[in-house]
PDB file of N, CA and C in Angstrom:
ATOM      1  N   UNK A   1       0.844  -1.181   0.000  1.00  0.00           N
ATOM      2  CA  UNK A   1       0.000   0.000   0.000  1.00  0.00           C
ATOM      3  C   UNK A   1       0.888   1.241   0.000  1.00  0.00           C
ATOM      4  N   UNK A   2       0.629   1.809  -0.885  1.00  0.00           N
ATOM      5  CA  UNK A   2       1.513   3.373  -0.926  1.00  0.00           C
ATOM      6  C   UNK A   2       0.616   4.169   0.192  1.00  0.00           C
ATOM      7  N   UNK A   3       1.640   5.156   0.498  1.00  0.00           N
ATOM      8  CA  UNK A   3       1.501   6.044   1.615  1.00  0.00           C
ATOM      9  C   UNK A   3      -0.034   6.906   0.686  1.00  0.00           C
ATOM     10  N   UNK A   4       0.365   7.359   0.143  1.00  0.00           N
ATOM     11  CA  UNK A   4      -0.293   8.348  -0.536  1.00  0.00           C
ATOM     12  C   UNK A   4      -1.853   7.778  -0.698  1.00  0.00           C
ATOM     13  N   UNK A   5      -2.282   6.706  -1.017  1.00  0.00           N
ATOM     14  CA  UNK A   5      -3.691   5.860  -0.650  1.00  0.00           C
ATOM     15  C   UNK A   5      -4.484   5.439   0.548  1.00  0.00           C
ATOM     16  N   UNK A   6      -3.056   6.038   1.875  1.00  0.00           N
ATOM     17  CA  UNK A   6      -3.477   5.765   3.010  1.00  0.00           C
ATOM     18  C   UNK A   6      -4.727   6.870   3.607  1.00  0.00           C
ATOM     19  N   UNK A   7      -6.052   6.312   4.183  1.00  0.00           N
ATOM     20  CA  UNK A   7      -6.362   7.035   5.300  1.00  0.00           C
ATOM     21  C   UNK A   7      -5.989   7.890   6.085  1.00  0.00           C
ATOM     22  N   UNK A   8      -6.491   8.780   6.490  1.00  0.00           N
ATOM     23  CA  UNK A   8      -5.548   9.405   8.156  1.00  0.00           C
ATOM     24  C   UNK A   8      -5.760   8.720   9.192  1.00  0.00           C
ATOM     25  N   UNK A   9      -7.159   7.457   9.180  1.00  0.00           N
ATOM     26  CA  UNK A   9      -6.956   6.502  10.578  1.00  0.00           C
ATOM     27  C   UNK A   9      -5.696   6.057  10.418  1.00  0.00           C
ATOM     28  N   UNK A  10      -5.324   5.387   9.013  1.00  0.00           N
ATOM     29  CA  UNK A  10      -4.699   4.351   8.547  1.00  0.00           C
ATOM     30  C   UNK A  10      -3.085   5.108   8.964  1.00  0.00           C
ATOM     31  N   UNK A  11      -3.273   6.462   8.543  1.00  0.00           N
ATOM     32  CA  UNK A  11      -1.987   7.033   8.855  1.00  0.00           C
ATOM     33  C   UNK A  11      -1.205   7.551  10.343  1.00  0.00           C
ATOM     34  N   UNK A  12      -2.746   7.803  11.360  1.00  0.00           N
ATOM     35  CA  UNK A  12      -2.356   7.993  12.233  1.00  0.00           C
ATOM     36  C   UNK A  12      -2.271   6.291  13.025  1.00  0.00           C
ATOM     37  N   UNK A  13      -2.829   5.603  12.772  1.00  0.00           N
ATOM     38  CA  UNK A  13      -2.069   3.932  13.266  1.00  0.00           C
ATOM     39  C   UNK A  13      -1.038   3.557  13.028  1.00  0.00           C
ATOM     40  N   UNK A  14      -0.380   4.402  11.780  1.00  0.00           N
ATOM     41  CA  UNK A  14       1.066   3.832  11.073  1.00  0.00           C
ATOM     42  C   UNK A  14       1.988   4.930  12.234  1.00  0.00           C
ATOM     43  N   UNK A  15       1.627   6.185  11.956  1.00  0.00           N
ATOM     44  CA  UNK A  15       2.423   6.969  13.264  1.00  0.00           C
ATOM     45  C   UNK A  15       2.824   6.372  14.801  1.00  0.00           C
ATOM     46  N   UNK A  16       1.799   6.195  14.874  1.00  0.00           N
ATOM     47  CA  UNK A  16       1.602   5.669  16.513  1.00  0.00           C
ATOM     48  C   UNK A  16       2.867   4.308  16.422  1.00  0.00           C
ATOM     49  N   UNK A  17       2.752   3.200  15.656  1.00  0.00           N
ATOM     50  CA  UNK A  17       3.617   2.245  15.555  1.00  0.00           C
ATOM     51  C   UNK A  17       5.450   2.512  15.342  1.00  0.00           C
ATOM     52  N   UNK A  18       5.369   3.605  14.273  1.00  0.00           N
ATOM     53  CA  UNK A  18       6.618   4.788  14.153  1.00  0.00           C
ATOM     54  C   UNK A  18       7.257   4.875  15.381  1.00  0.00           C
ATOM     55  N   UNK A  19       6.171   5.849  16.013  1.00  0.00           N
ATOM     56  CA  UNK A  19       6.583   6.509  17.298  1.00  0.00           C
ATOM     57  C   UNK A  19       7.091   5.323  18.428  1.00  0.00           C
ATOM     58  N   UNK A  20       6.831   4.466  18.502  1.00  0.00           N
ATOM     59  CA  UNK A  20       6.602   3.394  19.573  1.00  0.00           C
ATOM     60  C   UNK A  20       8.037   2.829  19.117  1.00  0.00           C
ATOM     61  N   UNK A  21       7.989   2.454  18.113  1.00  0.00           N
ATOM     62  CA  UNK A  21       9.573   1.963  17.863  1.00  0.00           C
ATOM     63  C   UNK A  21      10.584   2.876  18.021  1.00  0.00           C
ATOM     64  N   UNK A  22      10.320   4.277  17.593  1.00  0.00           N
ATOM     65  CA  UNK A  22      11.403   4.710  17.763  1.00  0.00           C
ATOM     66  C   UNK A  22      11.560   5.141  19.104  1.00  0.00           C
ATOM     67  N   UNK A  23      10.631   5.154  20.148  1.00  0.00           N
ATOM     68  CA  UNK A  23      10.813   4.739  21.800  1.00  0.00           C
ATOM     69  C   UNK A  23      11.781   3.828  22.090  1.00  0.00           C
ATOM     70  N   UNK A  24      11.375   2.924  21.856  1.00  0.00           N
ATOM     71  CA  UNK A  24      11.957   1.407  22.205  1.00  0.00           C
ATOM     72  C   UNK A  24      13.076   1.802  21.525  1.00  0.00           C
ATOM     73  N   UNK A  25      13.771   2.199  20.347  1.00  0.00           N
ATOM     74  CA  UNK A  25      15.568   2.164  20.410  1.00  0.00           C
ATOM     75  C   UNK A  25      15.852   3.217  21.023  1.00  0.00           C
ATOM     76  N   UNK A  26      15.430   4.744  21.357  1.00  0.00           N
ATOM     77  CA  UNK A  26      15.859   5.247  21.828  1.00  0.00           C
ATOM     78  C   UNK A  26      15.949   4.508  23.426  1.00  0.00           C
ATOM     79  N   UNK A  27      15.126   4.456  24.354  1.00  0.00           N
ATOM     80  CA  UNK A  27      15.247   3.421  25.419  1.00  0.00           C
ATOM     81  C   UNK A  27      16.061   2.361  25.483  1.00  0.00           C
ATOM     82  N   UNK A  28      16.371   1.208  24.335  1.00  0.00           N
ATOM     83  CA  UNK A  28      18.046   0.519  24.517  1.00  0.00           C
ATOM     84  C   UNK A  28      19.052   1.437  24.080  1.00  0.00           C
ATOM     85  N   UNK A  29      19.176   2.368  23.748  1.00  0.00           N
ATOM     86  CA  UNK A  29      20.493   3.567  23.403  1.00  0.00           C
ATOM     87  C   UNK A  29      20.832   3.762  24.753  1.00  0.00           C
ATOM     88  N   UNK A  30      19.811   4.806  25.712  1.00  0.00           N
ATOM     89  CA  UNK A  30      19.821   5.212  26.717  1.00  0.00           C
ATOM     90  C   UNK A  30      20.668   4.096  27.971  1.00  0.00           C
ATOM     91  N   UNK A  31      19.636   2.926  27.848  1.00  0.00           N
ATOM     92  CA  UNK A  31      19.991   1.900  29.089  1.00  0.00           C
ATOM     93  C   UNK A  31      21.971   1.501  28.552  1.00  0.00           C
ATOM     94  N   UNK A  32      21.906   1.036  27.216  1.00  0.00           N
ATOM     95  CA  UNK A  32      23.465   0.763  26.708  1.00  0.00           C
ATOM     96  C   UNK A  32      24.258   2.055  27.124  1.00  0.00           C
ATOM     97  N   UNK A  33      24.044   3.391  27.353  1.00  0.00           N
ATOM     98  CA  UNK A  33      24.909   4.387  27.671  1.00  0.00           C
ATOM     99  C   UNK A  33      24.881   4.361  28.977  1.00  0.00           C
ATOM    100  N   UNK A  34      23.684   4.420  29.621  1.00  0.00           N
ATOM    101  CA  UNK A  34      23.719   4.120  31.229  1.00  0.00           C
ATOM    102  C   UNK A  34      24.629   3.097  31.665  1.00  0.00           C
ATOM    103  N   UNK A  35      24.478   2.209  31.122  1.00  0.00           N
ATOM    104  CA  UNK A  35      25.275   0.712  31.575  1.00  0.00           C
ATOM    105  C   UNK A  35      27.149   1.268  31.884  1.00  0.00           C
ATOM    106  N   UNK A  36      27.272   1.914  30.937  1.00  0.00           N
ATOM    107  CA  UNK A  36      28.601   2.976  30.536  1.00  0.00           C
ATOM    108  C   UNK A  36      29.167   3.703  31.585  1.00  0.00           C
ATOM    109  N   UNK A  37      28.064   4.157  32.520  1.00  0.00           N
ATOM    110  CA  UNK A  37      28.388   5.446  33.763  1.00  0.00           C
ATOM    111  C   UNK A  37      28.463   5.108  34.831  1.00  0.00           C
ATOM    112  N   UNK A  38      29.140   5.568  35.946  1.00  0.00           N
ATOM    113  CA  UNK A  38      28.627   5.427  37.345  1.00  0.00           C
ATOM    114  C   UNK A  38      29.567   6.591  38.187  1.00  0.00           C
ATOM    115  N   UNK A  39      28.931   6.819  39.360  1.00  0.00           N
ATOM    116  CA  UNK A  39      29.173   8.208  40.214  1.00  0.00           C
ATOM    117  C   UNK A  39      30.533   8.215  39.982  1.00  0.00           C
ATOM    118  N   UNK A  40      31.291   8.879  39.984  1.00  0.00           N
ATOM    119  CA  UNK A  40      32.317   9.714  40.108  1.00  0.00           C
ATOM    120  C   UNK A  40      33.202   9.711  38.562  1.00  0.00           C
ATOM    121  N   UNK A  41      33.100   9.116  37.875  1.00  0.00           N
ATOM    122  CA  UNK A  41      33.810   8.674  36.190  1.00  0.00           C
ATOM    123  C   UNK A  41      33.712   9.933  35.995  1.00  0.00           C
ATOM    124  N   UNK A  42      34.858  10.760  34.925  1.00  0.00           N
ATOM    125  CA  UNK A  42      34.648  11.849  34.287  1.00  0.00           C
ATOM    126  C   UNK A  42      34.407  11.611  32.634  1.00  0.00           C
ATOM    127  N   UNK A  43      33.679  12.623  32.799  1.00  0.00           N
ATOM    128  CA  UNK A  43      33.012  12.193  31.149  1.00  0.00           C
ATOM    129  C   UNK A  43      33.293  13.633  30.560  1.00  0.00           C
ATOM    130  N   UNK A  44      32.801  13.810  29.713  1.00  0.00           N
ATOM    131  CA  UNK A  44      32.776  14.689  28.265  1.00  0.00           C
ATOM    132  C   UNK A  44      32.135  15.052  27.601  1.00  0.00           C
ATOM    133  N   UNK A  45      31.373  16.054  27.273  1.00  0.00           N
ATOM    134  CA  UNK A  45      30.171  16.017  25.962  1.00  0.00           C
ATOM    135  C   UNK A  45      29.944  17.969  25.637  1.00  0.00           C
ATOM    136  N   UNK A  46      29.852  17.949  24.518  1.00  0.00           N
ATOM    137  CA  UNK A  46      29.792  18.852  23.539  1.00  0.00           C
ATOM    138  C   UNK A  46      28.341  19.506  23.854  1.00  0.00           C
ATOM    139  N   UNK A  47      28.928  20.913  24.867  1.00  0.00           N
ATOM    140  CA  UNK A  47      27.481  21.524  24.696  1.00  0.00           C
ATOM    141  C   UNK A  47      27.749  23.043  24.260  1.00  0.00           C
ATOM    142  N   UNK A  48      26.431  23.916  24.109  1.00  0.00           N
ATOM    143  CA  UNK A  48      26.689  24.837  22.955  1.00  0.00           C
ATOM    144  C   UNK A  48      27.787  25.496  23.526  1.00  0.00           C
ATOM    145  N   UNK A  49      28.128  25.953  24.460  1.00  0.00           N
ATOM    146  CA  UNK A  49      29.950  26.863  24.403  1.00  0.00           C
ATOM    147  C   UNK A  49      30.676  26.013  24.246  1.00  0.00           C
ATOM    148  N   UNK A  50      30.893  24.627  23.813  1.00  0.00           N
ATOM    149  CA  UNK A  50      32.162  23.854  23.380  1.00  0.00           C
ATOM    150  C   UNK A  50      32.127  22.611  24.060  1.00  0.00           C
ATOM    151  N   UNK A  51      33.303  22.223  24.092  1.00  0.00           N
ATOM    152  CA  UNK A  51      33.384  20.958  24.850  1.00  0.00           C
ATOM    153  C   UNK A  51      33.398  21.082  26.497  1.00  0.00           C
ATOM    154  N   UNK A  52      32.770  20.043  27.173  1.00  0.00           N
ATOM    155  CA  UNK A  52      32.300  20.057  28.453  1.00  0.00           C
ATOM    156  C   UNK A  52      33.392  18.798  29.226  1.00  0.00           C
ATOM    157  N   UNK A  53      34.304  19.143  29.954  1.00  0.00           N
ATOM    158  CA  UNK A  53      34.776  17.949  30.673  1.00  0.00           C
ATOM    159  C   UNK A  53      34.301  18.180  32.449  1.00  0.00           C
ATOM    160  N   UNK A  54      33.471  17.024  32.941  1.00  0.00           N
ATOM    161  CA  UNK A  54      32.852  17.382  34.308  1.00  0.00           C
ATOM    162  C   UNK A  54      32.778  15.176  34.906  1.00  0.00           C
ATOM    163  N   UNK A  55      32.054  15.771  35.933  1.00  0.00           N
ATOM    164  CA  UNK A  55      31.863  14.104  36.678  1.00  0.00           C
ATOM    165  C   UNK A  55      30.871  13.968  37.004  1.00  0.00           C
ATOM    166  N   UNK A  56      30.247  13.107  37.035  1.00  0.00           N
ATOM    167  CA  UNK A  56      29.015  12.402  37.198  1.00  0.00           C
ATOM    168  C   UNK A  56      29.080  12.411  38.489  1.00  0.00           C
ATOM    169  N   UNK A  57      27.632  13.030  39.104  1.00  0.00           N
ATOM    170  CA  UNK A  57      27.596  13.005  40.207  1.00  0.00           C
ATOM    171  C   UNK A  57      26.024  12.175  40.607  1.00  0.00           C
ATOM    172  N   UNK A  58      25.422  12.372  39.387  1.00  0.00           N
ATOM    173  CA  UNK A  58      23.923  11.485  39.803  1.00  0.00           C
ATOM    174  C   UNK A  58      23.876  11.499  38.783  1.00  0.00           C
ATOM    175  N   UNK A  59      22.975   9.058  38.721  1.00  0.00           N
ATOM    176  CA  UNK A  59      22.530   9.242  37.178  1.00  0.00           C
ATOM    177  C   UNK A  59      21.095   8.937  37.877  1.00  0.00           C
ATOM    178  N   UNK A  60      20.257   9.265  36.749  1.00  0.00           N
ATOM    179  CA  UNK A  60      18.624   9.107  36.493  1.00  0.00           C
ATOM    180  C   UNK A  60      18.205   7.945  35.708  1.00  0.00           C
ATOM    181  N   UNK A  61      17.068   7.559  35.242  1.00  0.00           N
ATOM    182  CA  UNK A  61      16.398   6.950  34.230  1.00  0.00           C
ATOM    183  C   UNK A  61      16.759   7.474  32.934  1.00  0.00           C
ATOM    184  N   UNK A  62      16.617   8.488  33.242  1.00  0.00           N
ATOM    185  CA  UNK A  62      16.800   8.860  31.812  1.00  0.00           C
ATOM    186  C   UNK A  62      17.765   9.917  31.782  1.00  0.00           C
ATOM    187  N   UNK A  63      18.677  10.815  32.339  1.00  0.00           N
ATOM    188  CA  UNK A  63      19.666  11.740  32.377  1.00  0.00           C
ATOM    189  C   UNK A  63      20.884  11.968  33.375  1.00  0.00           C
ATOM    190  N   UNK A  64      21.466  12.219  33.512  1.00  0.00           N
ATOM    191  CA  UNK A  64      22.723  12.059  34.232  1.00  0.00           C
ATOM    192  C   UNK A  64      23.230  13.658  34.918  1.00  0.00           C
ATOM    193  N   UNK A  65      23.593  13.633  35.859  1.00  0.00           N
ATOM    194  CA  UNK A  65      24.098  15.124  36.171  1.00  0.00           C
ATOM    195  C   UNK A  65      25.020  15.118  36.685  1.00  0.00           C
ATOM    196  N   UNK A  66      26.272  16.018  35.906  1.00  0.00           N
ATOM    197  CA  UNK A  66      27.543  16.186  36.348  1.00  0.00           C
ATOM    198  C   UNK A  66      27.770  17.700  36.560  1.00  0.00           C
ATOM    199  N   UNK A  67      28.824  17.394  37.422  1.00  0.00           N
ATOM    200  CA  UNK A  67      29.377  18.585  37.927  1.00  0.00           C
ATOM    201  C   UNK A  67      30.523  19.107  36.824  1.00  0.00           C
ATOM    202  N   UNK A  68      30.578  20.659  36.295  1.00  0.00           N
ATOM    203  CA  UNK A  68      31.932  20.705  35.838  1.00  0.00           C
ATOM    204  C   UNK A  68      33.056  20.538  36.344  1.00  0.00           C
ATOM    205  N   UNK A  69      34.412  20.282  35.629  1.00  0.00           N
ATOM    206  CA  UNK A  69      35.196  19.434  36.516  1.00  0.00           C
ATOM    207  C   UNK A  69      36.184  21.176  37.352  1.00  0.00           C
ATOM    208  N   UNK A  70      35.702  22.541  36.498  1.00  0.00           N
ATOM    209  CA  UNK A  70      36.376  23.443  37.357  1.00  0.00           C
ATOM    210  C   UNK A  70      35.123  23.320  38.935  1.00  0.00           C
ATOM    211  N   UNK A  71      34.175  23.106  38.547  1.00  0.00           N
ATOM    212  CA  UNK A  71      33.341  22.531  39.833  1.00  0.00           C
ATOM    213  C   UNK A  71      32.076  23.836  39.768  1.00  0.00           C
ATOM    214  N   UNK A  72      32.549  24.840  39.170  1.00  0.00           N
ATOM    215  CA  UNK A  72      31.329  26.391  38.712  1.00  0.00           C
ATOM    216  C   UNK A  72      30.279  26.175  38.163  1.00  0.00           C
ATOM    217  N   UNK A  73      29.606  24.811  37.737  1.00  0.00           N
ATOM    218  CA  UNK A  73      28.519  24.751  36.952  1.00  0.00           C
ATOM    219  C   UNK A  73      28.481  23.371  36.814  1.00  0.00           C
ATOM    220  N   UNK A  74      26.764  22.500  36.939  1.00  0.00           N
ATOM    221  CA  UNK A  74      26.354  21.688  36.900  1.00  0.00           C
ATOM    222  C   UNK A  74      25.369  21.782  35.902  1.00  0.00           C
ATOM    223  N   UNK A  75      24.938  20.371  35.212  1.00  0.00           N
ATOM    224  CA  UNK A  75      24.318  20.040  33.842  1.00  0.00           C
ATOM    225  C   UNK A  75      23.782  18.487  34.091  1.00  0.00           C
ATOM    226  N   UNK A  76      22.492  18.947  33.033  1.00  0.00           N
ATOM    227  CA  UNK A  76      21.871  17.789  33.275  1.00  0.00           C
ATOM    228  C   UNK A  76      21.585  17.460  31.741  1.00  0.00           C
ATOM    229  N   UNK A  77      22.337  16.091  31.471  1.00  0.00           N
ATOM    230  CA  UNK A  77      22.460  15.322  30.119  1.00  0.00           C
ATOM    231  C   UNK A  77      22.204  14.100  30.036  1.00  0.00           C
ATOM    232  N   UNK A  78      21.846  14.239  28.798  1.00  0.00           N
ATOM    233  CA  UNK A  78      21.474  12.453  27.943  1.00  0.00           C
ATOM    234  C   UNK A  78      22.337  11.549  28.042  1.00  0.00           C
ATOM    235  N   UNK A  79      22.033  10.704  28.505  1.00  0.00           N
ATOM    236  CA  UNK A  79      23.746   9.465  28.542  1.00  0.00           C
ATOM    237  C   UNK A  79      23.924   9.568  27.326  1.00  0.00           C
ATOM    238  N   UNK A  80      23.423   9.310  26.427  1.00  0.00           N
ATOM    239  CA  UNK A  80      24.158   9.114  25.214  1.00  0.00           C
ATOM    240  C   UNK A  80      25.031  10.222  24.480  1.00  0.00           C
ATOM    241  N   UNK A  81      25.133  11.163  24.928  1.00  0.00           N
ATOM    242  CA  UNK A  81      25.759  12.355  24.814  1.00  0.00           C
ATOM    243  C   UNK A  81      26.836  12.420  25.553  1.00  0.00           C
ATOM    244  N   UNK A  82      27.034  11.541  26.533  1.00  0.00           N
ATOM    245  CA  UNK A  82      28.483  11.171  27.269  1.00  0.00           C
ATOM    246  C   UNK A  82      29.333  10.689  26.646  1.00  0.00           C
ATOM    247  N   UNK A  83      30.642  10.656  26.432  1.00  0.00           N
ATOM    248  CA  UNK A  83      31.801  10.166  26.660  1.00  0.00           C
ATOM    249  C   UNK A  83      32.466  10.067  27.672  1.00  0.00           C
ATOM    250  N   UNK A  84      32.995   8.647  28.389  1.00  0.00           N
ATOM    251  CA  UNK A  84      34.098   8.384  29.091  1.00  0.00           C
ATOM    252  C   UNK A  84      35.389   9.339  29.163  1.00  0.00           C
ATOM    253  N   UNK A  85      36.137  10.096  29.849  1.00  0.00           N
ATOM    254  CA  UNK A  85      37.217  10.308  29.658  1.00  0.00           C
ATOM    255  C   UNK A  85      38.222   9.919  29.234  1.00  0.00           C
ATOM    256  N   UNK A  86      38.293   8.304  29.127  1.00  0.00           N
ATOM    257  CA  UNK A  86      39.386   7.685  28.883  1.00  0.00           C
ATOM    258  C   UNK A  86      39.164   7.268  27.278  1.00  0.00           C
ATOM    259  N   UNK A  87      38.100   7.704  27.072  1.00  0.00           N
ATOM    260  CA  UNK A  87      37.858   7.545  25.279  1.00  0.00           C
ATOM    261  C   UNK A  87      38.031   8.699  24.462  1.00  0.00           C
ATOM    262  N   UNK A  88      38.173   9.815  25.580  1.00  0.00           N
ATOM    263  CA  UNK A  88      38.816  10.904  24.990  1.00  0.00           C
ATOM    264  C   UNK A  88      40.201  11.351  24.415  1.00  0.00           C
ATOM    265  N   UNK A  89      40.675  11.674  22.993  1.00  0.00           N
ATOM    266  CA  UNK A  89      42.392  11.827  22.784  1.00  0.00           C
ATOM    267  C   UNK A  89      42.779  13.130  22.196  1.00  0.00           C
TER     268      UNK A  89
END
C-alpha cells in the first residue's frame, strides 16, 4: 500500500507504531549508555559553548548530572551524549 492511498486513521495507526519503535531504540540507546556510567567517572560532551569535561555526580532513568570538573557549573544530560574520559584523545 503506498503512503499516498493511506487514510488518516490508517496514517495515524502507522504513526503511533513509528513513534513506539522509535521509543523502544531510543530506550536501549539510553539503558546501553547508562550501563557505561557510574558516580564519580569523568566524562565529556559537547554543549553549545564547546566541549564540556565534568563528573558524574547522579545518574537518572533517563539523564545524568555532572558537575563541571572546574566545579562552577552543573548540567543535566542524555547518557548518550556522554563520553568516558578515557575515550577521549
Amino acid at each position: 500500500m503506498r503512503i499516498d492511498d493511506m487514510s488518516i486513521d490508517q496514517l495515524l495507526e502507522l504513526n503511533q507504531i513509528i513513534c513506539r519503535r522509535i521509543d523502544e531504540l531510543r530506550d536501549r540507546e539510553n539503558l546501553q549508555a547508562l550501563s557505561q556510567l557510574r558516580v564519580g567517572l569523568k566524562v565529556t560532551f559537547e554543549a553549545r559553548e564547546g566541549p564540556v569535561l565534568g563528573i558524574v555526580t547522579k545518574i537518572n532513568r533517563k539523564s545524568v548530572i555532572l558537575l563541571a570538573e572546574d566545579g562552577t557549573k552543573q548540567y543535566k544530560v542524555s547518557p548518550e551524549l556522554l563520553r568516558p574520559l578515557r575515550d577521549v584523545q
